[in-house]
C-alpha atoms as a PDB file:
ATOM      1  CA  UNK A   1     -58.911  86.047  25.184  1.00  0.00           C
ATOM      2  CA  UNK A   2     -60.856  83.067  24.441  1.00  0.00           C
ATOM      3  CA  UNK A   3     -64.193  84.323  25.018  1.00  0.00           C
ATOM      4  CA  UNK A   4     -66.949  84.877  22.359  1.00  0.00           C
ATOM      5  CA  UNK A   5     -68.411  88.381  22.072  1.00  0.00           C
ATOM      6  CA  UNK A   6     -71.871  88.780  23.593  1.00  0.00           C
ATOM      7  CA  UNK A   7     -74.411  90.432  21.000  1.00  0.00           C
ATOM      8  CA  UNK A   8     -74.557  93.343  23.148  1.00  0.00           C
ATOM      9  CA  UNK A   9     -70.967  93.961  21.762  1.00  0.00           C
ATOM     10  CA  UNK A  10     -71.415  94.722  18.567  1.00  0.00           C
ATOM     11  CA  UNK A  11     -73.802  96.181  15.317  1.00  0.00           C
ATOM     12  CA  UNK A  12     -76.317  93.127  14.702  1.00  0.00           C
ATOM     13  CA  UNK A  13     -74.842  93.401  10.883  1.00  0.00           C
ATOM     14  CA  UNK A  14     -72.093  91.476  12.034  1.00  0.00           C
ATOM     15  CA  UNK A  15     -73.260  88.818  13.749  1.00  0.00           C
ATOM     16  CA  UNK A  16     -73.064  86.949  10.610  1.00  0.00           C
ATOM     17  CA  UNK A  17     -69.353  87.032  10.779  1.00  0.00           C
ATOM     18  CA  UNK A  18     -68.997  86.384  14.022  1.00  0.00           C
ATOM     19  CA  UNK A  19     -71.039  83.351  13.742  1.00  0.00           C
ATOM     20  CA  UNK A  20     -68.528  81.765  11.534  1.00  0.00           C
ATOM     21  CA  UNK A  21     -65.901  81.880  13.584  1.00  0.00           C
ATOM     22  CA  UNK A  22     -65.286  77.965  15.501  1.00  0.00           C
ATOM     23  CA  UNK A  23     -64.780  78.325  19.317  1.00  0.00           C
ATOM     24  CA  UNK A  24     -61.297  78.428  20.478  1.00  0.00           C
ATOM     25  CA  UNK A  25     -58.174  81.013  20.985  1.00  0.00           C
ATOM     26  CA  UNK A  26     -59.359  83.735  18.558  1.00  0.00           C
ATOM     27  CA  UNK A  27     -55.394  84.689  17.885  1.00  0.00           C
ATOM     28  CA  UNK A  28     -54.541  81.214  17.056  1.00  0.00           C
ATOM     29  CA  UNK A  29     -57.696  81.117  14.892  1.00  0.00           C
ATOM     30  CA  UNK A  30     -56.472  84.156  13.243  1.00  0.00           C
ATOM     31  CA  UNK A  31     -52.905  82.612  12.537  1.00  0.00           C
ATOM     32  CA  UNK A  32     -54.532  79.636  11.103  1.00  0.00           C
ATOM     33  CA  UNK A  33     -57.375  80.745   9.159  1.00  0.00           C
ATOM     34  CA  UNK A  34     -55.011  83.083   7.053  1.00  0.00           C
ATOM     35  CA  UNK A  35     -52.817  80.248   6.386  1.00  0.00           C
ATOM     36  CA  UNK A  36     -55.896  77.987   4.914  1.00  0.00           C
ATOM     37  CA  UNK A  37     -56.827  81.228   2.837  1.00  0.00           C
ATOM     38  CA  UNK A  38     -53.132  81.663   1.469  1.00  0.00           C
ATOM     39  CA  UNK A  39     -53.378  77.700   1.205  1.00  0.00           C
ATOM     40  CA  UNK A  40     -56.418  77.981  -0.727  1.00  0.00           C
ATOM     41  CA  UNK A  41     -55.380  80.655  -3.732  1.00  0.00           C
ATOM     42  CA  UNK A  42     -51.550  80.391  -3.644  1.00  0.00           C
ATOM     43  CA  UNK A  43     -51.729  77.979  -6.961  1.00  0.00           C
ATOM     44  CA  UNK A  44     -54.115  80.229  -9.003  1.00  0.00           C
ATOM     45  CA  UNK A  45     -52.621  81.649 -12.182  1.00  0.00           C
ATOM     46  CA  UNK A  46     -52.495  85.267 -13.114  1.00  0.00           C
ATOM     47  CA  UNK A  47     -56.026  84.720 -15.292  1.00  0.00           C
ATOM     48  CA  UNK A  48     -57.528  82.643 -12.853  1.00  0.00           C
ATOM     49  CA  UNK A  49     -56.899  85.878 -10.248  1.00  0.00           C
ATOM     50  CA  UNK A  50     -58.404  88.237 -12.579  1.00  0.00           C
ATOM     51  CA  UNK A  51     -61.959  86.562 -12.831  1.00  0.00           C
ATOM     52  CA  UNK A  52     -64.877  87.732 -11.930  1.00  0.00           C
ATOM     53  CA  UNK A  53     -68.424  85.299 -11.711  1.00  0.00           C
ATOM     54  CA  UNK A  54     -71.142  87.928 -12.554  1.00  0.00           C
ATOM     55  CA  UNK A  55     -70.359  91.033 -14.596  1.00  0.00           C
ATOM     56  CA  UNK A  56     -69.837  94.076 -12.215  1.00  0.00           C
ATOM     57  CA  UNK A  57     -68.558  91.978  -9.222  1.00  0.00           C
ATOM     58  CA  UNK A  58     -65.099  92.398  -8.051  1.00  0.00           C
ATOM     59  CA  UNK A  59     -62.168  90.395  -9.216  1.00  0.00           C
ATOM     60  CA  UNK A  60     -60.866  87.650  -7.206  1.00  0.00           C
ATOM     61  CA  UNK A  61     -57.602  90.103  -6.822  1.00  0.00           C
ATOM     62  CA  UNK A  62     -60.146  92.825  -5.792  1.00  0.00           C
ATOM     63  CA  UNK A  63     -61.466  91.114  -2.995  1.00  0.00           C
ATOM     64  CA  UNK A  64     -58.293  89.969  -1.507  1.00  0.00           C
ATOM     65  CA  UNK A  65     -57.449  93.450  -1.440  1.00  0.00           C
ATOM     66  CA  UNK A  66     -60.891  94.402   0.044  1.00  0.00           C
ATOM     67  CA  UNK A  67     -60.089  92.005   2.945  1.00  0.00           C
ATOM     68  CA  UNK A  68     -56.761  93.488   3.211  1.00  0.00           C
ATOM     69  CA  UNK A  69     -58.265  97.091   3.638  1.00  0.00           C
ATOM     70  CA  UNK A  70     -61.300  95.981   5.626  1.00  0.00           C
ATOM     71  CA  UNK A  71     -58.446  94.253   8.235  1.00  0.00           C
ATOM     72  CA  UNK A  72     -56.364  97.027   8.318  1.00  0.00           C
ATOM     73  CA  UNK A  73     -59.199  99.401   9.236  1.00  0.00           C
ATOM     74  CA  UNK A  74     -60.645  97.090  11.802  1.00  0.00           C
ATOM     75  CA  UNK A  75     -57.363  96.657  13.287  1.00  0.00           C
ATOM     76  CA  UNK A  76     -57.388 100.479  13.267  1.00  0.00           C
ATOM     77  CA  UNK A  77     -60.164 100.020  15.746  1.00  0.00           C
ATOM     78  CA  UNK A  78     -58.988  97.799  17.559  1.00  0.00           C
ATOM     79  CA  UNK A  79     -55.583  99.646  18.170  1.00  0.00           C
ATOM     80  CA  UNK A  80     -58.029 102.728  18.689  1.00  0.00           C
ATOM     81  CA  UNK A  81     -60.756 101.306  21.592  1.00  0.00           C
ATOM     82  CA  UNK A  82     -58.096  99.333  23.113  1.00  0.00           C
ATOM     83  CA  UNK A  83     -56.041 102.418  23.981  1.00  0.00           C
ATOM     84  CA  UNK A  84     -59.498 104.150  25.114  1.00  0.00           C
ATOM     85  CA  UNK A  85     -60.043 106.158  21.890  1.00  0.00           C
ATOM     86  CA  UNK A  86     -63.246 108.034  23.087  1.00  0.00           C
ATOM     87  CA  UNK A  87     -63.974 109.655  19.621  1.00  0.00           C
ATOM     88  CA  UNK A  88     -66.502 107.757  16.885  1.00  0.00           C
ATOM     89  CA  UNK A  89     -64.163 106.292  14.739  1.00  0.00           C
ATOM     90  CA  UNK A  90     -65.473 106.853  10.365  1.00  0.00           C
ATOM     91  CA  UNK A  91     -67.129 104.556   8.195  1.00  0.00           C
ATOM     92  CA  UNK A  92     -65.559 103.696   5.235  1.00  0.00           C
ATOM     93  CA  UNK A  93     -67.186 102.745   1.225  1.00  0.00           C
ATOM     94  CA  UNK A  94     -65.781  99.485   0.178  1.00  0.00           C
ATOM     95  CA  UNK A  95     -66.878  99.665  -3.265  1.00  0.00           C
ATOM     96  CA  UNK A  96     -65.016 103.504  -3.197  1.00  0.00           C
ATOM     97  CA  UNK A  97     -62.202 101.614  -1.265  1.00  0.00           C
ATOM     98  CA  UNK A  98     -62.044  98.900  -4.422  1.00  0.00           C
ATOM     99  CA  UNK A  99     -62.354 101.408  -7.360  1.00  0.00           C
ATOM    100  CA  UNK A 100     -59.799 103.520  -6.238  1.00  0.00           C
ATOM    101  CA  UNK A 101     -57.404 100.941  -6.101  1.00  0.00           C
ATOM    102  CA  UNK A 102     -55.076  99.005  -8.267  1.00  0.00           C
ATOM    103  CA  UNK A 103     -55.557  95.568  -6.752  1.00  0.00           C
ATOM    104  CA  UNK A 104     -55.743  94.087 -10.447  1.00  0.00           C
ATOM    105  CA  UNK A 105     -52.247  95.697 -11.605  1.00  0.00           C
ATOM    106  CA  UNK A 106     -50.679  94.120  -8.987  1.00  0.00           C
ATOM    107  CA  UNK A 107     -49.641  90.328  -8.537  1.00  0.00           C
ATOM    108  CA  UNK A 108     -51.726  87.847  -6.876  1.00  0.00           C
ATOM    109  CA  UNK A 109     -48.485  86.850  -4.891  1.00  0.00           C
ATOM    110  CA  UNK A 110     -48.143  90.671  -3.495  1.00  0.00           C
ATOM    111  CA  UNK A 111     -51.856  90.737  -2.830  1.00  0.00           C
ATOM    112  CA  UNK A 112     -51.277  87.216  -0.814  1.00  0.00           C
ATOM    113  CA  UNK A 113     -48.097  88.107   0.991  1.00  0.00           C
ATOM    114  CA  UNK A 114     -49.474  91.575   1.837  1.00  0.00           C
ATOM    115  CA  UNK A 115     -52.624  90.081   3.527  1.00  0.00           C
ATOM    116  CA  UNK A 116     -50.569  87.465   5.553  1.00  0.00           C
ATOM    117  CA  UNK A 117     -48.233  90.486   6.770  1.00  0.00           C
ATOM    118  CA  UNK A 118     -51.617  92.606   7.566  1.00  0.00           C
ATOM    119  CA  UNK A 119     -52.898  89.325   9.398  1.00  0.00           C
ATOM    120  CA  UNK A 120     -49.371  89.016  11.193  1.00  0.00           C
ATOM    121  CA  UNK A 121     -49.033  92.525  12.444  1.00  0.00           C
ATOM    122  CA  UNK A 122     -52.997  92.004  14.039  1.00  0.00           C
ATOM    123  CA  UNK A 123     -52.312  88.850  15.744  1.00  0.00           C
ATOM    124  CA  UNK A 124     -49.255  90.637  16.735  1.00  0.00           C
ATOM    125  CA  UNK A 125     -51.326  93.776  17.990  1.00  0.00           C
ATOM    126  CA  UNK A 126     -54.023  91.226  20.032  1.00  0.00           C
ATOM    127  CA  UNK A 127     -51.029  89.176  21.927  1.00  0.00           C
ATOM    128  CA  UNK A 128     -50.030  92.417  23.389  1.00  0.00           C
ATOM    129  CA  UNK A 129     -53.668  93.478  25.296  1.00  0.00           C
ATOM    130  CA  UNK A 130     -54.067  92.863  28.691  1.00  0.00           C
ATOM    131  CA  UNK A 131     -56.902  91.413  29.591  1.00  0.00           C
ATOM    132  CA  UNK A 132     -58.999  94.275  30.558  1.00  0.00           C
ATOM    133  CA  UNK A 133     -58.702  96.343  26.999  1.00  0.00           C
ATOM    134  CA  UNK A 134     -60.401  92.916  25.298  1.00  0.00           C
ATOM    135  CA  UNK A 135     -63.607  94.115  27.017  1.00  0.00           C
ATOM    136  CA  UNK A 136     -63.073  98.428  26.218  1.00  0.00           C
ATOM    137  CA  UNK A 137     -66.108  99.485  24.326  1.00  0.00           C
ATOM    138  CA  UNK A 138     -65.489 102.316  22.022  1.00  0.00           C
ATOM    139  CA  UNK A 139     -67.292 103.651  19.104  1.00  0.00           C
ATOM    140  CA  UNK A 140     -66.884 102.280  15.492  1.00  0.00           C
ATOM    141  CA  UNK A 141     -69.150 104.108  12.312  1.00  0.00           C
ATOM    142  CA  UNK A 142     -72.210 105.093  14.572  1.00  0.00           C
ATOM    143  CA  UNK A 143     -72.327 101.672  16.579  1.00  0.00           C
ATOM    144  CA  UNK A 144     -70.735 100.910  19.937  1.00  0.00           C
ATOM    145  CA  UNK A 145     -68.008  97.908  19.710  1.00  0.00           C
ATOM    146  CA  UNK A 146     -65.840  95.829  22.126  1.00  0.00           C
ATOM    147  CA  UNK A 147     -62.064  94.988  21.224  1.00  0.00           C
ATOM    148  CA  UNK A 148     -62.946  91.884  21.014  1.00  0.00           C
ATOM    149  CA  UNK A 149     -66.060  91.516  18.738  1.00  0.00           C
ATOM    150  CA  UNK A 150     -63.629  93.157  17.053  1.00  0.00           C
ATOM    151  CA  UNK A 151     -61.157  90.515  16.489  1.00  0.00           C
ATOM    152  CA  UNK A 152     -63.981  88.193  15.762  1.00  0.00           C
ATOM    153  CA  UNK A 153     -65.447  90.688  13.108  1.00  0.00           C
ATOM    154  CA  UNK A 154     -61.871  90.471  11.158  1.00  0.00           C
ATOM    155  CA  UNK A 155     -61.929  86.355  11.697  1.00  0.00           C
ATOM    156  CA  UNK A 156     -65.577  85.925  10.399  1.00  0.00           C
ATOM    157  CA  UNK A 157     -64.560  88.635   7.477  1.00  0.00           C
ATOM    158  CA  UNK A 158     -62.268  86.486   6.537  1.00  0.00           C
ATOM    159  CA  UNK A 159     -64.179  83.336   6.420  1.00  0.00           C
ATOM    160  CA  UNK A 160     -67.182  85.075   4.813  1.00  0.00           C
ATOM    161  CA  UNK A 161     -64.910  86.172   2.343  1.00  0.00           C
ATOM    162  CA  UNK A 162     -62.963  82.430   1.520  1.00  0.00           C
ATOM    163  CA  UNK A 163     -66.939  80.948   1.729  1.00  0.00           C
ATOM    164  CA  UNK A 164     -67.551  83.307  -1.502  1.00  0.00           C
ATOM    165  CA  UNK A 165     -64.395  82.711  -3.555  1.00  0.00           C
ATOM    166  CA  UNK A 166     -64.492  78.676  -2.528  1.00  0.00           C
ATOM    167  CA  UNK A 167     -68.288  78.903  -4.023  1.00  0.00           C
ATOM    168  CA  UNK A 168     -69.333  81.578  -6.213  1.00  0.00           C
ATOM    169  CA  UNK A 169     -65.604  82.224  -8.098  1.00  0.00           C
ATOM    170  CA  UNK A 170     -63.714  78.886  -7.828  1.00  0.00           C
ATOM    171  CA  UNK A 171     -66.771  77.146  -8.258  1.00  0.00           C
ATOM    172  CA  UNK A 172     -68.203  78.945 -10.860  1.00  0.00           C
ATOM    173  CA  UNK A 173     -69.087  76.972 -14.116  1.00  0.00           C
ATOM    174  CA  UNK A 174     -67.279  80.072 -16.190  1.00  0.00           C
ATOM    175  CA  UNK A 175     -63.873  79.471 -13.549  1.00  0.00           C
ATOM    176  CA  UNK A 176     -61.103  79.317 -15.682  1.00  0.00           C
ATOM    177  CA  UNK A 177     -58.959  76.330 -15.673  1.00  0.00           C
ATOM    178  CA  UNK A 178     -55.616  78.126 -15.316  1.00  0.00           C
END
């Protein structure tokens, strides 16, 4: 499915993720984009992964594992409106999500290979829609949402999220040198 989402597909709070997303095969952007990602922190050191810019703001380890939670419960409801779930899927609290967590304790390689195997098992998931369940609207924390704005949401997540370790934590003037 190569098609954008119309606006009429989704919450207007993400139509600033979708907007980042290029035009193109939204699977193939999915493969590739986690790859530039991985690319992109695969060399920091185990200090490097535990900064922070701005006191109270999450580690750079805590946000990978925010995007790994926020992908796995998109893909969720995906999974859920593509097989005509008819129920309102929850809400969730990141910042609960991130506290209760132990995404500094672990290694910034486990955080890394566990969001490329998240990212893997949605492309994975997409590849096997037909056509017509890209287009199934179901209903996502209060707000009606197509499979596909979907897939877009976890692509622009993604990118929104790389845009804010690439600026405000890698190139932060505190950003430790290893």
């Amino acid at each position: 499915m190569q098609n954008r989402p119309n606006p009429g597909e989704y919450d207007p709070f993400y139509t600033g993720y979708i907007e980042l997303v290029p035009e193109g095969n939204i699977v193939q952007i999915l493969s590739e984009q986690i790859r530039e990602t991985i690319h992109m922190l695969n060399g920091l050191s185990e200090d490097q992964s535990q900064f922070s810019y701005e006191c109270g703001k999450w580690t750079i380890k805590e946000v990978l594992g925010h995007m790994a939670d926020t992908e796995r419960i998109m893909a969720y409801r995906l999974l859920c409106i593509a097989r005509g779930e008819t129920i309102s899927l929850p809400g969730f609290e990141e910042n609960l999500y991130v506290q209760n967590a132990a995404f500094n304790e672990q290694s910034l390689q486990e955080l890394l290979e566990n969001l490329y195997v998240i990212r893997q098992s949605t492309t994975n998931l997409l590849k096997g829609l037909k056509e017509v369940a890209w287009v199934r609207k179901g209903n996502a924390n209060h707000s009606e949402v197509t499979v596909r704005a979907i897939a877009y949401i976890i692509a622009g997540h993604e990118k929104h999220h790389r845009n804010i370790l690439k600026d405000r934590y890698m190139g932060s003037k505190d950003y430790p040198l290893s």
